[in-house]
C-alpha atoms as a PDB file:
ATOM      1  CA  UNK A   1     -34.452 -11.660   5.293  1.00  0.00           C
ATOM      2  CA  UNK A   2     -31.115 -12.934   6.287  1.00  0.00           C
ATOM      3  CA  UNK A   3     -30.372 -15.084   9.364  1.00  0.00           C
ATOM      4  CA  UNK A   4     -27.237 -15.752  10.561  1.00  0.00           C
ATOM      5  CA  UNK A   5     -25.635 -18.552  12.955  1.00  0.00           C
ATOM      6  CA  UNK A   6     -21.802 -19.033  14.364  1.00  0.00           C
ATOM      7  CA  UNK A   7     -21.347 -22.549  15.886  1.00  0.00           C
ATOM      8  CA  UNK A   8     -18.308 -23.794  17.597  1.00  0.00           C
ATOM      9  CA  UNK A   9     -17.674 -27.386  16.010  1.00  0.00           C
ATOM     10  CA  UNK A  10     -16.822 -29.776  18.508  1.00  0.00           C
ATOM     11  CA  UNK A  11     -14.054 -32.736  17.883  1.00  0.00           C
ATOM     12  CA  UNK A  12     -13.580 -31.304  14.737  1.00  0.00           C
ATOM     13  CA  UNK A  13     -10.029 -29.408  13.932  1.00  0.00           C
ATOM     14  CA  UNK A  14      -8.118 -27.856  11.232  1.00  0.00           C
ATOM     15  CA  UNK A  15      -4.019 -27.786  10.936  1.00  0.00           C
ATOM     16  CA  UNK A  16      -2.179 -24.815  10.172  1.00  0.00           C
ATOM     17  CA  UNK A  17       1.284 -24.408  10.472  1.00  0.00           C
ATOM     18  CA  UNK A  18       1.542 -27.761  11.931  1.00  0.00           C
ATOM     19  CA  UNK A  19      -0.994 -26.113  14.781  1.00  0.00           C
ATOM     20  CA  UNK A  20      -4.530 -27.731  15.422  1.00  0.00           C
ATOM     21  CA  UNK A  21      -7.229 -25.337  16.116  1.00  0.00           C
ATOM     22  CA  UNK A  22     -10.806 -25.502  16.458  1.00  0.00           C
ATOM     23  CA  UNK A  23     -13.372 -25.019  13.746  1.00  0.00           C
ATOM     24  CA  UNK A  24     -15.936 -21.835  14.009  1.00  0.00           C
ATOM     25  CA  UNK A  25     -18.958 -22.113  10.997  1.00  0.00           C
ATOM     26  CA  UNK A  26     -20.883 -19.201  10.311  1.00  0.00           C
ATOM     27  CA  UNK A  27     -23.858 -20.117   8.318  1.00  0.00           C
ATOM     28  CA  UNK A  28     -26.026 -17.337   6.596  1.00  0.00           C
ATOM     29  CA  UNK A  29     -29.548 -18.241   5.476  1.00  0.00           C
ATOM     30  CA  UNK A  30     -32.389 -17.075   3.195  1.00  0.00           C
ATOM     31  CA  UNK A  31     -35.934 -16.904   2.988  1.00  0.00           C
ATOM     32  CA  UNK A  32     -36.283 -16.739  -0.487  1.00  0.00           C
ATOM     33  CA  UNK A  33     -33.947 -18.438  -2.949  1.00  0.00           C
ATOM     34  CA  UNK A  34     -30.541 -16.787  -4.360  1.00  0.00           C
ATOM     35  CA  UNK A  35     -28.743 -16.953  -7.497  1.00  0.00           C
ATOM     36  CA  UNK A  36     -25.431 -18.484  -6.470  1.00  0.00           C
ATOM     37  CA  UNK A  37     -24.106 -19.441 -10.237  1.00  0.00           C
ATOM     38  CA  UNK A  38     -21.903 -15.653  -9.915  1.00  0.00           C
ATOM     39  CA  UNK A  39     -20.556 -16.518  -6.976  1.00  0.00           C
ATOM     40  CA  UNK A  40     -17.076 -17.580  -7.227  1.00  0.00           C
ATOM     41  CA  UNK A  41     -13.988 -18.462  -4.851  1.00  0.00           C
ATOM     42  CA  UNK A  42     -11.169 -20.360  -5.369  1.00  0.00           C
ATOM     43  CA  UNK A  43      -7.264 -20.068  -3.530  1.00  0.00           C
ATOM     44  CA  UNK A  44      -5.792 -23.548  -2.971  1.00  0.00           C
ATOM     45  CA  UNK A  45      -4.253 -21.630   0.007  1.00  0.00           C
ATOM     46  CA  UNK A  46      -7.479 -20.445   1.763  1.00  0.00           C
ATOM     47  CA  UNK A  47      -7.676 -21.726   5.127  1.00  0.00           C
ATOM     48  CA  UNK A  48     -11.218 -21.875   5.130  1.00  0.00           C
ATOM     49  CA  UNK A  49     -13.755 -23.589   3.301  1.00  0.00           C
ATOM     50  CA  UNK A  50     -17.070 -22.161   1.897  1.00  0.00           C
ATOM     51  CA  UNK A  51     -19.981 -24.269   0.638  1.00  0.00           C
ATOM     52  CA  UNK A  52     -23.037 -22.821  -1.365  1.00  0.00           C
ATOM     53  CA  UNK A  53     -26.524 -24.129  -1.242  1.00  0.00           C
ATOM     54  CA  UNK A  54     -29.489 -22.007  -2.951  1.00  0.00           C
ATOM     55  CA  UNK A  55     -30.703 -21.046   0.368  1.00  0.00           C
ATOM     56  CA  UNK A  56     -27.373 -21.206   2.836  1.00  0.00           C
ATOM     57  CA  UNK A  57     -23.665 -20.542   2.431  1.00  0.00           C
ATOM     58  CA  UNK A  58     -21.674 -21.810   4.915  1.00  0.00           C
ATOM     59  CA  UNK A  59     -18.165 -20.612   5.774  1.00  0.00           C
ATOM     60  CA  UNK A  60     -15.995 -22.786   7.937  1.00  0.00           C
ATOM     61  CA  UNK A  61     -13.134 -21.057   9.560  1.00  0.00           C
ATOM     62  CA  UNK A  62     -10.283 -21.959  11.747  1.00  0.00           C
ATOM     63  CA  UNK A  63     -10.369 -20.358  15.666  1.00  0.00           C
ATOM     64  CA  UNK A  64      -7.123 -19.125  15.780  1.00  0.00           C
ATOM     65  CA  UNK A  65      -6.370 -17.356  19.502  1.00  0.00           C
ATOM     66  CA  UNK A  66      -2.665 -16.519  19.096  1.00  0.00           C
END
């Protein structure tokens, strides 16, 4: 089973552009344990950042309201 979470981080703030905005991190969880040794992403110029745990990836994304 998968479980999912968004959370709004508070005081914390990514610049793009030369604009600040927010941070949103969506976290998506497992029950059981997942191979994560395929999974691969890399672009210096991603504005997001992605972290891998065997039973979480988190992806933590600007909020960008324009």
């Amino acid at each position: 089973m998968l479980t999912t979470s968004v959370i709004l981080k508070i005081g914390e703030y990514i610049r793009i552009d030369g604009k600040k905005h927010s941070i949103i991190t969506v976290e998506v969880f497992s029950n059981i344990e997942c191979s994560i040794k395929d999974f691969n992403y890399k672009d210096e110029n991603a504005s997001f950042i992605i972290t891998k745990d065997e039973d979480k990836i988190t992806i933590d994304l600007p909020l960008i309201l324009d």
